[in-house]
Protein backbone atom coordinates (compact mmCIF):
# COMPACT_ATOMS: atom_id res chain seq x y z
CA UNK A 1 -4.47 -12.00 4.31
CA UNK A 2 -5.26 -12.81 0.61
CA UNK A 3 -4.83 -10.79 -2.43
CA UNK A 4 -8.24 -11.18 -2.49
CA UNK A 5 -8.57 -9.67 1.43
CA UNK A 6 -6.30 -6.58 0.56
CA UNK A 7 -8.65 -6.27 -3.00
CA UNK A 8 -11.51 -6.01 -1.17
CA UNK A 9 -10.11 -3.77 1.81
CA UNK A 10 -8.89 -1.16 -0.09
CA UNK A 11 -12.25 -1.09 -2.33
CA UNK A 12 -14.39 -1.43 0.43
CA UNK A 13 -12.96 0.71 3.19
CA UNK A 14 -11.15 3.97 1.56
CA UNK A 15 -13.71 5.76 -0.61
CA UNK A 16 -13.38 6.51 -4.26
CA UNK A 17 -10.49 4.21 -4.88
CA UNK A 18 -9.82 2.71 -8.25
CA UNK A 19 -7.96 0.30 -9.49
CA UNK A 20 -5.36 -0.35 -12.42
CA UNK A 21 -3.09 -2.79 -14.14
CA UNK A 22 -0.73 0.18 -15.81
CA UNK A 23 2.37 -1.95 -15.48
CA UNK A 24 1.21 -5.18 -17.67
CA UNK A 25 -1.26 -7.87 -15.89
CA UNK A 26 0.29 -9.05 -13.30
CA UNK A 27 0.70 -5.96 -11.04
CA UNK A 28 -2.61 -4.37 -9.65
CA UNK A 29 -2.36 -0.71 -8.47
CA UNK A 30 -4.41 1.15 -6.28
CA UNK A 31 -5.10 4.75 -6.61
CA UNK A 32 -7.18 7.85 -4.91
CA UNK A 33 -7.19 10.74 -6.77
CA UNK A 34 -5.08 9.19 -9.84
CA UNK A 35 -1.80 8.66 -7.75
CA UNK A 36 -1.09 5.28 -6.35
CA UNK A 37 -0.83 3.84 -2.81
CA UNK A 38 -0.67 0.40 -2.75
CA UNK A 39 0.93 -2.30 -5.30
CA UNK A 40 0.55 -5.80 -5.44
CA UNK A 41 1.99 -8.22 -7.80
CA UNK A 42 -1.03 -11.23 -9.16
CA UNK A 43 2.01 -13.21 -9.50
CA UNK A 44 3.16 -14.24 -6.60
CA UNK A 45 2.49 -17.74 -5.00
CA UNK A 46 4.60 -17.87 -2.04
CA UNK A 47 5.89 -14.50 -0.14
CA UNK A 48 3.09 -12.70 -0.85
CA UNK A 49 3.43 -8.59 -0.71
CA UNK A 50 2.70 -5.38 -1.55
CA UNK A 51 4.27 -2.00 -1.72
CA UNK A 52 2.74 0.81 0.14
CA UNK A 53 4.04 4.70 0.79
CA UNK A 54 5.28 5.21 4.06
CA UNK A 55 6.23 8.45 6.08
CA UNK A 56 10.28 8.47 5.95
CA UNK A 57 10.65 8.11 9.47
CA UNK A 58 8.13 5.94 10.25
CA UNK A 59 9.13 3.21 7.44
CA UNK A 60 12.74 3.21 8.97
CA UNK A 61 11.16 2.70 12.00
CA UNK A 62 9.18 -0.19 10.63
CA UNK A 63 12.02 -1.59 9.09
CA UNK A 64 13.81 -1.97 12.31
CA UNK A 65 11.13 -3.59 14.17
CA UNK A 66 10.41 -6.05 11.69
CA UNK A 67 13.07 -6.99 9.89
CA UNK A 68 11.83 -9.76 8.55
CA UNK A 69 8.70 -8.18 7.14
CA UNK A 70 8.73 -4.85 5.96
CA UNK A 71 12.16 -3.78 3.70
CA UNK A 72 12.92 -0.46 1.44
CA UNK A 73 9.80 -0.77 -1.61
CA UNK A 74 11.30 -2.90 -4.07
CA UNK A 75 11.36 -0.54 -7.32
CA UNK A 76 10.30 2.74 -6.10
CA UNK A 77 11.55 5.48 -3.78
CA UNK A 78 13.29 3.67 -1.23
CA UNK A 79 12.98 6.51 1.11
CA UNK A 80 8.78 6.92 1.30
CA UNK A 81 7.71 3.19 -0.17
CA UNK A 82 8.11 0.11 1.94
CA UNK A 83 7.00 -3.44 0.33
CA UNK A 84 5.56 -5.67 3.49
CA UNK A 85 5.25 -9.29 3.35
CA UNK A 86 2.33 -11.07 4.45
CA UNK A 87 2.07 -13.58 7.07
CA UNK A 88 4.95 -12.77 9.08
CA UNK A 89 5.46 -10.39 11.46
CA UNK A 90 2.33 -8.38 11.47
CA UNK A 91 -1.13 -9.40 11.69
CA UNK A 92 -4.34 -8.31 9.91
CA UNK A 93 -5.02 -5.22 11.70
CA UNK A 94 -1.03 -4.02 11.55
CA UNK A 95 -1.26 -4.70 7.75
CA UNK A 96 -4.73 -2.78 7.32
CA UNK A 97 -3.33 0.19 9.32
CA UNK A 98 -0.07 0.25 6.46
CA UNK A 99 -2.37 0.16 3.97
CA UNK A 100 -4.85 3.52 5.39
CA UNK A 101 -1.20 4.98 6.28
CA UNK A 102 -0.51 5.15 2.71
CA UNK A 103 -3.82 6.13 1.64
CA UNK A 104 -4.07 8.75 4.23
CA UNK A 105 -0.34 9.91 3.11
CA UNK A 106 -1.23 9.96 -0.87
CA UNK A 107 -5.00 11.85 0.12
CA UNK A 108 -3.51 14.82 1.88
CA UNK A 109 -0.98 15.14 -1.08
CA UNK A 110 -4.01 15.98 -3.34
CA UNK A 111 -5.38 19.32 -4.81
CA UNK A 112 -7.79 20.88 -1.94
CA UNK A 113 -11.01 20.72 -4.71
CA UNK A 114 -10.04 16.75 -5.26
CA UNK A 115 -9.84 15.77 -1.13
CA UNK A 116 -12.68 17.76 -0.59
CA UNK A 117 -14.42 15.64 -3.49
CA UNK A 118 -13.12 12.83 -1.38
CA UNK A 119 -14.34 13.29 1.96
């Protein structure tokens, strides 16, 4: 996967998502419902990932299994954000199913009246 690939997933595939550059122009942020679930920095060249919200005991599970690819998120809540390189460990699929994890996680975290708007 490309920036570009993860771009156009999370437009394409999770309804009513916007997104942002609140940190400065080279971080893009995706949101539903004005809270984020996915980060990505434009920056990068080589390592290329992104930090998406995690149940707890699911990202320590991750974490374990692959080591190599998915570590605490790199400045935010180390306990419900994991940041997961591409092009290691996990294939397309793995990394699409991260990124709906999150979204799914940050949806049913939102007022009733804005999921409903949602679904």
């Amino acid at each position: 996967m490309h920036i570009e690939d993860i771009r156009n997933y999370c437009l394409a595939i999770h309804p009513q998502v916007t997104e942002e550059m609140p940190f400065g122009p080279d971080t893009l942020v995706f949101k539903i419902g004005g809270k984020i679930f996915l980060l990505i920095g434009l920056d990068q060249v080589t390592d290329l990932r992104f930090n998406v919200k995690c149940d707890p005991a699911y990202a320590i599970e991750l974490r374990e299994q692959f080591e190599q690819t998915v570590i605490p998120g790199y400045h935010m809540n180390k306990k419900h954000w994991n940041t997961v390189y591409i092009g290691r460990e996990l294939g397309t699929t793995q990394l699409q199913q991260l990124i709906d994890h999150s979204y799914e996680l940050i949806k049913s975290s939102l007022p009733k009246g804005i999921r409903e708007s949602i679904s």
